[in-house]
PDB file of N, CA and C in Angstrom:
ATOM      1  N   UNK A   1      84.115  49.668 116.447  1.00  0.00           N
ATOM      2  CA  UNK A   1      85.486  50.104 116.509  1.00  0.00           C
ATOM      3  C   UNK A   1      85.523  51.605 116.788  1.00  0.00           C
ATOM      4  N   UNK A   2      86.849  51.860 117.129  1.00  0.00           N
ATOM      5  CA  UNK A   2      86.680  53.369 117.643  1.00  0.00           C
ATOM      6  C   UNK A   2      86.768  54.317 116.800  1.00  0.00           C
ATOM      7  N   UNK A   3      86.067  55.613 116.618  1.00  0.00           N
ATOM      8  CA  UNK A   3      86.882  56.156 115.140  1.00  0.00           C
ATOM      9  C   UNK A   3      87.229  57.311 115.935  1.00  0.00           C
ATOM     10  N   UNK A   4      88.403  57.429 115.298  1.00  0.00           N
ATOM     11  CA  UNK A   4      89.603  59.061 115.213  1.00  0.00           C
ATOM     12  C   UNK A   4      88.765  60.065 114.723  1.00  0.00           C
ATOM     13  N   UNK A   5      88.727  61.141 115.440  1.00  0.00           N
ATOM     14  CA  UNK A   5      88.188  62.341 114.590  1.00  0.00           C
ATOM     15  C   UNK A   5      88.804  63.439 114.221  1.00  0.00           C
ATOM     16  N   UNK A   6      88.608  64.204 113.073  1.00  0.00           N
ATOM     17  CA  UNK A   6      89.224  65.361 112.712  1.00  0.00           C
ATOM     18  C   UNK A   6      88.764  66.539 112.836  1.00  0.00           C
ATOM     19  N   UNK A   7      89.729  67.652 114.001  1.00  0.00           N
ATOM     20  CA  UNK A   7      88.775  68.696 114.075  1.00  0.00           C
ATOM     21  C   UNK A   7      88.478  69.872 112.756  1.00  0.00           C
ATOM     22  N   UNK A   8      87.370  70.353 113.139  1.00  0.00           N
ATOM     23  CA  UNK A   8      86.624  71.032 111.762  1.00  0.00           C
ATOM     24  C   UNK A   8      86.787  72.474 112.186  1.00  0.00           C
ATOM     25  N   UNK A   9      88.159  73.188 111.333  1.00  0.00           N
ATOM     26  CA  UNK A   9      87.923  74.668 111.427  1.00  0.00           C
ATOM     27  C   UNK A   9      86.568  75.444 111.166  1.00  0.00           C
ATOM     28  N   UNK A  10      86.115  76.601 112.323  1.00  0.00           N
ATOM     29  CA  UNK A  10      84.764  77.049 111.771  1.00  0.00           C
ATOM     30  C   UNK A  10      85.037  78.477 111.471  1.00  0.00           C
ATOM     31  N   UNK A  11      84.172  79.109 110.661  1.00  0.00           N
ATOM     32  CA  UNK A  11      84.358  80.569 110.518  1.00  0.00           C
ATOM     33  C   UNK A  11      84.611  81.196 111.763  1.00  0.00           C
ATOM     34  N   UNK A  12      85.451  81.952 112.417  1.00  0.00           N
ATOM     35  CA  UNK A  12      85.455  82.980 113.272  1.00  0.00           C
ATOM     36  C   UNK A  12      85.929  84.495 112.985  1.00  0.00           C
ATOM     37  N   UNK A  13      85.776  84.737 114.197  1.00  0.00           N
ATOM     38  CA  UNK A  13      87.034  86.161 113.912  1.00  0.00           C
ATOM     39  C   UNK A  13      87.986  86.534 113.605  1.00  0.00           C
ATOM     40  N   UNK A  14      88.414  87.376 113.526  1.00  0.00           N
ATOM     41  CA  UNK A  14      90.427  87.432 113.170  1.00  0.00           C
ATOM     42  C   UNK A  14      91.120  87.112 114.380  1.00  0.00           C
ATOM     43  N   UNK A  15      90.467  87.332 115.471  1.00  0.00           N
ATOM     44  CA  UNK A  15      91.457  86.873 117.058  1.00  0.00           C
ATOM     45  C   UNK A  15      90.861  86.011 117.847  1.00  0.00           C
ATOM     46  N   UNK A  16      90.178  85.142 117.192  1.00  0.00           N
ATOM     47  CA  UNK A  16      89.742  83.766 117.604  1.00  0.00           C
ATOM     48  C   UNK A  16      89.731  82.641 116.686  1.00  0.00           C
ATOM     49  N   UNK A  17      90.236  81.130 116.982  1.00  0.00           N
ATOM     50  CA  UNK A  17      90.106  80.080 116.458  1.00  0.00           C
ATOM     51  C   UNK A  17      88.887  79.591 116.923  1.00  0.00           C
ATOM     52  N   UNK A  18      88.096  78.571 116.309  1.00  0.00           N
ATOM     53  CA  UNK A  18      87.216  77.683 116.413  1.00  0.00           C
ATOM     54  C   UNK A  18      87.184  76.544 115.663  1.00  0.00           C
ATOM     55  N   UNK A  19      87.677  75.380 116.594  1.00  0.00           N
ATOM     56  CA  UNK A  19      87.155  74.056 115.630  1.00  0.00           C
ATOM     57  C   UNK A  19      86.614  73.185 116.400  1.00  0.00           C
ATOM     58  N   UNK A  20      85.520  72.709 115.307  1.00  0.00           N
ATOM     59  CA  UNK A  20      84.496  71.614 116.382  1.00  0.00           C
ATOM     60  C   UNK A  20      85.212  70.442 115.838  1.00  0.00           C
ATOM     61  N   UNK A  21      84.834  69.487 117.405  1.00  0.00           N
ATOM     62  CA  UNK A  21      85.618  68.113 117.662  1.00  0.00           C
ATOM     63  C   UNK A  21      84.411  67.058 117.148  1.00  0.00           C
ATOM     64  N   UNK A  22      83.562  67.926 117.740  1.00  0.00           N
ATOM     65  CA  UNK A  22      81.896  66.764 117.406  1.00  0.00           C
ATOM     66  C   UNK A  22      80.809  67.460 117.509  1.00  0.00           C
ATOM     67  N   UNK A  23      79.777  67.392 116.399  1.00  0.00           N
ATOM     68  CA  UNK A  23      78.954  68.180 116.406  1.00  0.00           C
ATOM     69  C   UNK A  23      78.280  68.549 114.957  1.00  0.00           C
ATOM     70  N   UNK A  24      77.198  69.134 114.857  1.00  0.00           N
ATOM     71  CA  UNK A  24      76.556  69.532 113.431  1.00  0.00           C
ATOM     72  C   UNK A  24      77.235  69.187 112.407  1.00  0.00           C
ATOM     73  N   UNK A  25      78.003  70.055 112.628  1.00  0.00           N
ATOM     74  CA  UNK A  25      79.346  70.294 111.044  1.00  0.00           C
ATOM     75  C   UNK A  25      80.513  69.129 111.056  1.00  0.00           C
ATOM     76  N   UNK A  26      81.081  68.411 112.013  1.00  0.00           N
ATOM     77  CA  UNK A  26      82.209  67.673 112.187  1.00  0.00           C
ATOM     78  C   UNK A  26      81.824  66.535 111.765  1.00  0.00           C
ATOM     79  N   UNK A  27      80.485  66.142 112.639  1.00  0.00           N
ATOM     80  CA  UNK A  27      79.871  64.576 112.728  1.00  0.00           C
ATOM     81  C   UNK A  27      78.586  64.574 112.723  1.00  0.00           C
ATOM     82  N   UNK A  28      78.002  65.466 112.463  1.00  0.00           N
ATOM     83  CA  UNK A  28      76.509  65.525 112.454  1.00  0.00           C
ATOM     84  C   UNK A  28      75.738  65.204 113.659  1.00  0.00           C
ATOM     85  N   UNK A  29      76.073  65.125 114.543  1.00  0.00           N
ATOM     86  CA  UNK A  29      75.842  65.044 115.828  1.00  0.00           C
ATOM     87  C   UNK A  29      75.020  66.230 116.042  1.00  0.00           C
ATOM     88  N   UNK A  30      73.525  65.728 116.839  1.00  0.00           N
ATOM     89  CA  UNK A  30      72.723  66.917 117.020  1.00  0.00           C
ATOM     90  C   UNK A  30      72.770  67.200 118.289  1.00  0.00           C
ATOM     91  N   UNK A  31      72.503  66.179 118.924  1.00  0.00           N
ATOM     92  CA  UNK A  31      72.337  65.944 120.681  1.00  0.00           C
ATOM     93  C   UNK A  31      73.576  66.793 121.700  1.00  0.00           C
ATOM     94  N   UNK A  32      74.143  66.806 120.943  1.00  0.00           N
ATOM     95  CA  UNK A  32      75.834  67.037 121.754  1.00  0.00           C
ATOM     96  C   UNK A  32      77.152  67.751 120.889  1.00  0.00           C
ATOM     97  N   UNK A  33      77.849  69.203 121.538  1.00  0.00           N
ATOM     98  CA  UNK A  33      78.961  69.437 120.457  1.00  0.00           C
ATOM     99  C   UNK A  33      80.175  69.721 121.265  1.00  0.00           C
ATOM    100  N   UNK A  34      80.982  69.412 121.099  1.00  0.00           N
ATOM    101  CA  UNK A  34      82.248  70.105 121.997  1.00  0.00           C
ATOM    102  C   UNK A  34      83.404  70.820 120.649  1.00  0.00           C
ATOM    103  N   UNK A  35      83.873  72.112 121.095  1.00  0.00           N
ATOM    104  CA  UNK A  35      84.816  72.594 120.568  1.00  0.00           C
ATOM    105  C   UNK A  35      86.198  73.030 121.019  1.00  0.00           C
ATOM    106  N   UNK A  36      87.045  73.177 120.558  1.00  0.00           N
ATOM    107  CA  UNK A  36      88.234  74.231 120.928  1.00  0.00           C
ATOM    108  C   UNK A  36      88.020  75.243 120.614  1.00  0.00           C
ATOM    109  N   UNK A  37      88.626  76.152 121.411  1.00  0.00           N
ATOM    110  CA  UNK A  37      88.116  77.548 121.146  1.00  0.00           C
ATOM    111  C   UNK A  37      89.746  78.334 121.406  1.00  0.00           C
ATOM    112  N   UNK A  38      90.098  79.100 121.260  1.00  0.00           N
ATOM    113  CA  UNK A  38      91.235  80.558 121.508  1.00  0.00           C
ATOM    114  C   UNK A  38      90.770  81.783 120.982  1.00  0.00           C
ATOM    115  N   UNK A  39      91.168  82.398 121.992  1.00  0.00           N
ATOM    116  CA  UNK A  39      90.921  83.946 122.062  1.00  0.00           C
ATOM    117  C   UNK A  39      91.798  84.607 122.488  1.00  0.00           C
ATOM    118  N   UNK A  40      92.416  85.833 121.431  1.00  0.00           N
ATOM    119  CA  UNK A  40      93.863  86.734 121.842  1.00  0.00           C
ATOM    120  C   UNK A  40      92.976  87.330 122.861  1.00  0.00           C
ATOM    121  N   UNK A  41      94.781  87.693 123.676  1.00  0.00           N
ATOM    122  CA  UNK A  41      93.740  88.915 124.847  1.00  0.00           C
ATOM    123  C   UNK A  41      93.151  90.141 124.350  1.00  0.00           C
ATOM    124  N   UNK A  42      92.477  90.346 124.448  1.00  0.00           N
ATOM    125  CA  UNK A  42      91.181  91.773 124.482  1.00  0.00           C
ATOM    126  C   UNK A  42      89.916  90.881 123.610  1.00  0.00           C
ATOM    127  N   UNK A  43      90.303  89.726 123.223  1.00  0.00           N
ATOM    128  CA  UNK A  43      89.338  89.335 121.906  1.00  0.00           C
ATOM    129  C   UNK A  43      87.496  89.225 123.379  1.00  0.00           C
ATOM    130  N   UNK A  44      86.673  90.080 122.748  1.00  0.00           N
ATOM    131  CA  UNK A  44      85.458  90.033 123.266  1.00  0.00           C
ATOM    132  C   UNK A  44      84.154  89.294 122.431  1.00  0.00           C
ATOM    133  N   UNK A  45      83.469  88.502 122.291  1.00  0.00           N
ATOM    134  CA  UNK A  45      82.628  87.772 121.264  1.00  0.00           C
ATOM    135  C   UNK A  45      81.153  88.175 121.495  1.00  0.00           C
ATOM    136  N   UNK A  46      80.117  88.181 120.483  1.00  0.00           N
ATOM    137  CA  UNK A  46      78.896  89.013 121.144  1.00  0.00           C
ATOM    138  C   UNK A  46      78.471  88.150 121.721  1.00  0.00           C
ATOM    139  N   UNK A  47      77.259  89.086 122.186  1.00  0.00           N
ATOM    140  CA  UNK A  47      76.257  88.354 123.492  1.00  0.00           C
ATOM    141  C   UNK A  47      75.416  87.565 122.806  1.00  0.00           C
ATOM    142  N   UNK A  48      74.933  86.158 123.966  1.00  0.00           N
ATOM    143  CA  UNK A  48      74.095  85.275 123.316  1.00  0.00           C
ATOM    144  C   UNK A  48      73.392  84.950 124.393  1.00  0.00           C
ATOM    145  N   UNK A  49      71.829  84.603 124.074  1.00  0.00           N
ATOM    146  CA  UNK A  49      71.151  84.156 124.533  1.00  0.00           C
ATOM    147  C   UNK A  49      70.550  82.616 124.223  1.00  0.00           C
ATOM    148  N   UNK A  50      71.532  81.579 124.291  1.00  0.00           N
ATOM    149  CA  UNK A  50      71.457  80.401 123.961  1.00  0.00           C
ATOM    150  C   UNK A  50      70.588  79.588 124.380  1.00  0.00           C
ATOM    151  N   UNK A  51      69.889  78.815 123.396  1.00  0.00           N
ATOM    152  CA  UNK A  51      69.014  77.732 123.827  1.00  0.00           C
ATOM    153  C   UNK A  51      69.627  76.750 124.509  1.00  0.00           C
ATOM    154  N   UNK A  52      70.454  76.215 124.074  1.00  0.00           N
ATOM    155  CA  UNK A  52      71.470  74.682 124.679  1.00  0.00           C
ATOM    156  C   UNK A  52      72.053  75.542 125.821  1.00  0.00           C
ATOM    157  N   UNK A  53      72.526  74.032 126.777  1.00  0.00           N
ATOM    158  CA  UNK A  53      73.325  74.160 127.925  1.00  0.00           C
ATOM    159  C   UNK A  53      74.920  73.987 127.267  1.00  0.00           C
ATOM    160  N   UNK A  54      75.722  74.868 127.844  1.00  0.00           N
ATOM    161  CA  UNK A  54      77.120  74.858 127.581  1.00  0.00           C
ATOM    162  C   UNK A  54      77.779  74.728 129.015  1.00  0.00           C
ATOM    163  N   UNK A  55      78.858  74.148 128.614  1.00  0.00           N
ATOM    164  CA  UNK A  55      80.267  73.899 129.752  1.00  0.00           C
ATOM    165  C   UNK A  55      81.514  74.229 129.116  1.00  0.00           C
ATOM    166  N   UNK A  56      82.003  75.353 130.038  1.00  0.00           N
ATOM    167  CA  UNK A  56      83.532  75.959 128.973  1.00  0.00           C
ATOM    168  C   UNK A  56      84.161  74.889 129.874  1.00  0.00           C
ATOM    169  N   UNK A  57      85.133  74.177 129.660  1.00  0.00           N
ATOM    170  CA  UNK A  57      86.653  74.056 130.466  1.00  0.00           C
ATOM    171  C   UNK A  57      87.850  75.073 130.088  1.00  0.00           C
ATOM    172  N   UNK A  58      87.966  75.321 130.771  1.00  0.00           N
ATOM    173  CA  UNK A  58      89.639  76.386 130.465  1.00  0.00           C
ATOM    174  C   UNK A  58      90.650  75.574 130.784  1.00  0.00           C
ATOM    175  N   UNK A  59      91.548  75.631 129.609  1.00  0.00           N
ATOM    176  CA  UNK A  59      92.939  75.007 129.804  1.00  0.00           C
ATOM    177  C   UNK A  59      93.836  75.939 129.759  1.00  0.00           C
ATOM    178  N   UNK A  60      93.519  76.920 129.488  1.00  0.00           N
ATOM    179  CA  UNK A  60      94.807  78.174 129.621  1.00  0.00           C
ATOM    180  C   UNK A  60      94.229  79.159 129.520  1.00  0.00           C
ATOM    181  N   UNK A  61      94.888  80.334 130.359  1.00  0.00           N
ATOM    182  CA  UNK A  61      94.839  81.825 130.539  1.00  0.00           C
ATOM    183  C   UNK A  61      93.393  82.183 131.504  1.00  0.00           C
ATOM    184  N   UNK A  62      92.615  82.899 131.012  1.00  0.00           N
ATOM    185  CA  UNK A  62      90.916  83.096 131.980  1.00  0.00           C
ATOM    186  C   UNK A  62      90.031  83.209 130.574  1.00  0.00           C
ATOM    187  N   UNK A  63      89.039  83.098 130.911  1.00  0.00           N
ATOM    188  CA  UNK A  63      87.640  82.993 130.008  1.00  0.00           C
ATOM    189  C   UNK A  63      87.109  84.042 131.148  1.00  0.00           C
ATOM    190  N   UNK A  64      86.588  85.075 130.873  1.00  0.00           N
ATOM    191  CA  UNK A  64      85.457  86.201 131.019  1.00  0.00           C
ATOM    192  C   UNK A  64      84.558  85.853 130.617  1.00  0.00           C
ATOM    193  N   UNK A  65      83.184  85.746 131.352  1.00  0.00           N
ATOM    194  CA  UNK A  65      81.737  85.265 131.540  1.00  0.00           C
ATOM    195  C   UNK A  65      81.101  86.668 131.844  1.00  0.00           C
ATOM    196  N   UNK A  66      80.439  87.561 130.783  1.00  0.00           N
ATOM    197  CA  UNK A  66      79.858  88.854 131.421  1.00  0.00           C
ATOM    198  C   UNK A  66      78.271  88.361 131.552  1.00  0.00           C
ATOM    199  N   UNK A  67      77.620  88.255 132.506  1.00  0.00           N
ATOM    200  CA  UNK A  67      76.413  88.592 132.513  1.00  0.00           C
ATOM    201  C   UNK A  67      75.688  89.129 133.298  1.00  0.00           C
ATOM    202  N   UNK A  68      73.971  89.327 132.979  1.00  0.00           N
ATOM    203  CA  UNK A  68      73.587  90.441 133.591  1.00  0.00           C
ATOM    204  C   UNK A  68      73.889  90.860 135.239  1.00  0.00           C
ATOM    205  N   UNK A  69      74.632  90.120 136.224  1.00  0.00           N
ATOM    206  CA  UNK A  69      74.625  90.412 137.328  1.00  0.00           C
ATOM    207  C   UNK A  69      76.362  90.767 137.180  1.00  0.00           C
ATOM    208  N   UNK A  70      77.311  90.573 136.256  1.00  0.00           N
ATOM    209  CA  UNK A  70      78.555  90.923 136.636  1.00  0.00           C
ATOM    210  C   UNK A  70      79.287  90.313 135.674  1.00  0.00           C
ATOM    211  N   UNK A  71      80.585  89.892 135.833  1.00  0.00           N
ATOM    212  CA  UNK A  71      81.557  89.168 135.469  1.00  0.00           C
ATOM    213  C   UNK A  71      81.855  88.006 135.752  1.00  0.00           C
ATOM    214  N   UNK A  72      81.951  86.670 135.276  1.00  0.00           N
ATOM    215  CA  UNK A  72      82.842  85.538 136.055  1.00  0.00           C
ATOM    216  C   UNK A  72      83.726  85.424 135.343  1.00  0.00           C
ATOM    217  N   UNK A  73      85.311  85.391 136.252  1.00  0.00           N
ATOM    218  CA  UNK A  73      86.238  85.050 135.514  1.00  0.00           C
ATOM    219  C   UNK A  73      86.767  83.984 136.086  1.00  0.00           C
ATOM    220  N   UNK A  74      87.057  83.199 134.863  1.00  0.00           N
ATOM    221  CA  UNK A  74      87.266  81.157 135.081  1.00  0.00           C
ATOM    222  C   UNK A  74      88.591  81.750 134.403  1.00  0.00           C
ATOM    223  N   UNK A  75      89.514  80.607 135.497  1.00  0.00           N
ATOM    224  CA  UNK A  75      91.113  80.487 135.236  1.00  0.00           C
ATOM    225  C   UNK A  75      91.629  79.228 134.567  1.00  0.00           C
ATOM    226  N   UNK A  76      92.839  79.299 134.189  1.00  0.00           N
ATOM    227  CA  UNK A  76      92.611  77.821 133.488  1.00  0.00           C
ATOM    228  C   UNK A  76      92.420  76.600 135.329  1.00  0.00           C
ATOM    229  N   UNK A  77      92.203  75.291 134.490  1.00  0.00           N
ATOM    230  CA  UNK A  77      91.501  74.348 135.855  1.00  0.00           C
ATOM    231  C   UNK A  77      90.641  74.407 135.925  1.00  0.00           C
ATOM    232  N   UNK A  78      89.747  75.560 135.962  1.00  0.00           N
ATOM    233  CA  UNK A  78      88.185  75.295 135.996  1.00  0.00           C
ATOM    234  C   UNK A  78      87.360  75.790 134.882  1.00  0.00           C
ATOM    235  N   UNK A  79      86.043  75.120 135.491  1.00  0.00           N
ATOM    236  CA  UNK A  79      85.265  75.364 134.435  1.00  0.00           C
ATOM    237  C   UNK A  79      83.916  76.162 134.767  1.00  0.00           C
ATOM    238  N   UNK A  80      82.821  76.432 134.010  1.00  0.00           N
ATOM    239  CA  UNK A  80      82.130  76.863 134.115  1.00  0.00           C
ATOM    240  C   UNK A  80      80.594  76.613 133.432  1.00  0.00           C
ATOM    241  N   UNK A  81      79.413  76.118 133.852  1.00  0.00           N
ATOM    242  CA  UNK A  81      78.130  76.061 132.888  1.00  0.00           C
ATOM    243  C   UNK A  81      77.163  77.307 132.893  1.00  0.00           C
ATOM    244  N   UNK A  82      76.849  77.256 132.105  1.00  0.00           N
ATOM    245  CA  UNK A  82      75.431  78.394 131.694  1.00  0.00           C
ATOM    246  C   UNK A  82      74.392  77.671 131.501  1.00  0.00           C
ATOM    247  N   UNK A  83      73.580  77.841 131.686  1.00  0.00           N
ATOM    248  CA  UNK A  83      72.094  77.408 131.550  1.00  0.00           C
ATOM    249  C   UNK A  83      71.607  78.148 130.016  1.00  0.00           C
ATOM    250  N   UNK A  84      70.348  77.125 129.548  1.00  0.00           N
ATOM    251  CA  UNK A  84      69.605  77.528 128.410  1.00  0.00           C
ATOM    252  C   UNK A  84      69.023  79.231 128.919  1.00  0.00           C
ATOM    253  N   UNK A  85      68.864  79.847 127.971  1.00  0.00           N
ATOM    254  CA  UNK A  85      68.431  81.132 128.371  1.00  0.00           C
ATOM    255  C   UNK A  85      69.094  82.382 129.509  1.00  0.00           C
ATOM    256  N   UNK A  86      69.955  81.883 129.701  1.00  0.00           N
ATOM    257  CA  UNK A  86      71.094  83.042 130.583  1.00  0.00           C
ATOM    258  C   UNK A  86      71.636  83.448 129.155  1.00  0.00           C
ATOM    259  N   UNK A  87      71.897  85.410 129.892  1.00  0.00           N
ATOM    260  CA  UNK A  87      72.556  85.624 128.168  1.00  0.00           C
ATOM    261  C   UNK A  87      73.760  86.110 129.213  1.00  0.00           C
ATOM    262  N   UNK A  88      74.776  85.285 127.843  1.00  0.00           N
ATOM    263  CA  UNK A  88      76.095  85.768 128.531  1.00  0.00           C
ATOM    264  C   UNK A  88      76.817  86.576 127.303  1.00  0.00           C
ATOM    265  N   UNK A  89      78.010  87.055 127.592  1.00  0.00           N
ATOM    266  CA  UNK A  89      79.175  87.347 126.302  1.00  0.00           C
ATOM    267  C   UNK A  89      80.385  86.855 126.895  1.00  0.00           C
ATOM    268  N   UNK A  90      80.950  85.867 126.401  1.00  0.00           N
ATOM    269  CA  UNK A  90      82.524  85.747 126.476  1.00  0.00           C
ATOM    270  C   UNK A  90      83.868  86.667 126.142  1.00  0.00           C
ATOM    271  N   UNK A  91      84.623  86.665 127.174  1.00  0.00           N
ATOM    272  CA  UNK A  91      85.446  87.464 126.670  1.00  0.00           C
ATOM    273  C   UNK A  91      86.833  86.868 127.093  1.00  0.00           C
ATOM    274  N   UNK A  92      87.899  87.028 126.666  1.00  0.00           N
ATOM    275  CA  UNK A  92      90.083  86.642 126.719  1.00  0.00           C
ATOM    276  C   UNK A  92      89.987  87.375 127.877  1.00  0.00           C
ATOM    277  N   UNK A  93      90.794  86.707 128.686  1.00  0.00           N
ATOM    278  CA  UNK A  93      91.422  87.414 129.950  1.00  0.00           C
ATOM    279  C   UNK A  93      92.347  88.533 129.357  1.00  0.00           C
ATOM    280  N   UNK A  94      93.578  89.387 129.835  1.00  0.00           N
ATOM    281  CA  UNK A  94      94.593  89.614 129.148  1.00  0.00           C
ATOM    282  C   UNK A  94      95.508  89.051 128.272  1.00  0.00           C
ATOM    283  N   UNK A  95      95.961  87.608 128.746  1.00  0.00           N
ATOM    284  CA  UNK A  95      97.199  87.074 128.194  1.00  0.00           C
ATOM    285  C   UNK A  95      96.078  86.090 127.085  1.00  0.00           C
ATOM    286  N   UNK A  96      94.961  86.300 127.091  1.00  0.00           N
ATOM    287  CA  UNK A  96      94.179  85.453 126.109  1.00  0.00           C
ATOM    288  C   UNK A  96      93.411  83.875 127.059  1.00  0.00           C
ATOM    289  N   UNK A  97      92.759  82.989 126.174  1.00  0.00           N
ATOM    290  CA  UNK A  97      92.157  82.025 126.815  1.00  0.00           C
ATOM    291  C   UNK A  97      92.293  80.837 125.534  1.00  0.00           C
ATOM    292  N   UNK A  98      92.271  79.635 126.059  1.00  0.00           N
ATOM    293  CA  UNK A  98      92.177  78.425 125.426  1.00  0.00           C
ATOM    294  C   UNK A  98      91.163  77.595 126.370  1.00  0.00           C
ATOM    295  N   UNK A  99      90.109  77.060 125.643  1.00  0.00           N
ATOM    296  CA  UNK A  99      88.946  76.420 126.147  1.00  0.00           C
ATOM    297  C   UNK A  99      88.244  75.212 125.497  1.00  0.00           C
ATOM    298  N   UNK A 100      87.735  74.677 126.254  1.00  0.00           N
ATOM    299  CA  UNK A 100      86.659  73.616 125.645  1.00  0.00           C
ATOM    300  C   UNK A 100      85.179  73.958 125.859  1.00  0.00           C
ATOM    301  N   UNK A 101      84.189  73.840 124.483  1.00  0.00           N
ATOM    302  CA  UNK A 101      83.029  74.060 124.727  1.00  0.00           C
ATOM    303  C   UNK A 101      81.913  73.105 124.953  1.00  0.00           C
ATOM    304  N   UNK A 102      81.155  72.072 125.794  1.00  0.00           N
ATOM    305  CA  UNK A 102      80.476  71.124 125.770  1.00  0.00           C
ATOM    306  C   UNK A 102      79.347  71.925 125.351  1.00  0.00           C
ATOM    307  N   UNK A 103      78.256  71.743 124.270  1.00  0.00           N
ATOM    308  CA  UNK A 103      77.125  72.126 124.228  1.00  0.00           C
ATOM    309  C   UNK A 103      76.196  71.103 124.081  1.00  0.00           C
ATOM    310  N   UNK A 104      74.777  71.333 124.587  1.00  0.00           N
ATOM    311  CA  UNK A 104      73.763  69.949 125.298  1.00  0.00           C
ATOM    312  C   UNK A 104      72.504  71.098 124.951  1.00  0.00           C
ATOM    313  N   UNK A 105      71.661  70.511 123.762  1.00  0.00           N
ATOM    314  CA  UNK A 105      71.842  69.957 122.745  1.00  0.00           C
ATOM    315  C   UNK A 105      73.203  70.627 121.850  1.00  0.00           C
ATOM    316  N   UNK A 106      73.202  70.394 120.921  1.00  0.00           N
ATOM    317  CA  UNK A 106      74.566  70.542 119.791  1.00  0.00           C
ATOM    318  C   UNK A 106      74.393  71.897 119.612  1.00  0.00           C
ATOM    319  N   UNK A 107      75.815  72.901 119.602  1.00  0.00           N
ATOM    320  CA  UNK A 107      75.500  74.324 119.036  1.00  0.00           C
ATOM    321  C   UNK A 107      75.054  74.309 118.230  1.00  0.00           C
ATOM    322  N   UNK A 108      74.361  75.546 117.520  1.00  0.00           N
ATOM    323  CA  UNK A 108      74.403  76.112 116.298  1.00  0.00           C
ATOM    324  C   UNK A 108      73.677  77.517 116.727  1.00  0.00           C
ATOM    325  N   UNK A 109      74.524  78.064 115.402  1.00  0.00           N
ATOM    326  CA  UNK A 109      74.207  79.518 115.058  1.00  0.00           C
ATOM    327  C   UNK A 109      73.008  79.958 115.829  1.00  0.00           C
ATOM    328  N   UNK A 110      71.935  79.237 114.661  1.00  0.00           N
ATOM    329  CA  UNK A 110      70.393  79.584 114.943  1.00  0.00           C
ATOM    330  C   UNK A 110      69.597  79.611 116.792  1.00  0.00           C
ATOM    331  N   UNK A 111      70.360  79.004 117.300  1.00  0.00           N
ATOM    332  CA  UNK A 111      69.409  78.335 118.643  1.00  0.00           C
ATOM    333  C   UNK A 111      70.925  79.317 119.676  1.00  0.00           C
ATOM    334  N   UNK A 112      71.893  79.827 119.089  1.00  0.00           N
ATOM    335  CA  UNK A 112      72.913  80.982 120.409  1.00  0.00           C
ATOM    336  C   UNK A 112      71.870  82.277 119.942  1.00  0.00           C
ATOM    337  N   UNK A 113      71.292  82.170 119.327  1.00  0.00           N
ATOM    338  CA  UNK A 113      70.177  83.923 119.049  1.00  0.00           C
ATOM    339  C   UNK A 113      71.740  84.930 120.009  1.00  0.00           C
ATOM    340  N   UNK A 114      73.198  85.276 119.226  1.00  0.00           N
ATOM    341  CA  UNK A 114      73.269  86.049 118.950  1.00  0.00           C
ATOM    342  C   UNK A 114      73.285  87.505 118.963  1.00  0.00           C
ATOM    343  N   UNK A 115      73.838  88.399 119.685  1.00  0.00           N
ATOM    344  CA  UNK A 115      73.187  90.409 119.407  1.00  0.00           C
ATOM    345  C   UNK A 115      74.348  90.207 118.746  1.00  0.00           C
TER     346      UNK A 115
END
């Protein structure tokens, strides 16, 4: 049968939400995590050099992708992947961003190594 899930507020910042839909903390799900994410505009998040593969979708405003060769900025409609070991930092367009995070294997703390 199908089950309903409840998303799981996670610690963030003061100008970002985070709740996972599926994943470590929600469902124990290791393999696979997807989240919601928001970010006021200027909100910038540190840099990570992540083990897992991620896929943002943007559903509203832009998601800022800084890495070492530049900027990508994803509008809402599209999306964007990073590879294991690209270090990126996310950042809110102006008017802010609303997103989805696919991560392959499942985020966590330990394995985004973080500055």
């Amino acid at each position: 049968m199908p089950q309903r899930l409840d998303a799981v507020p996670l610690a963030s910042p003061e100008d970002t939400t985070v709740e996972e839909l599926v994943g470590r903390v929600s469902t124990a799900h290791n393999n696979y995590s997807v989240a919601r994410l928001h970010g006021d505009g200027g909100w910038r998040g540190p840099a990570q050099l992540a083990e897992f593969e991620e896929v943002c979708v943007v559903i509203a405003g832009e998601l800022l992708v800084e890495h070492d060769d530049g900027t990508e900025a994803v509008p809402a409609g599209e999306q964007v992947i990073v590879r294991p070991g690209e270090r990126v930092r996310y950042a809110a367009g102006e008017d802010g961003v609303d997103y989805l995070s696919v991560c392959v294997p499942a985020f966590s703390e330990r394995d985004a190594h973080r500055e």
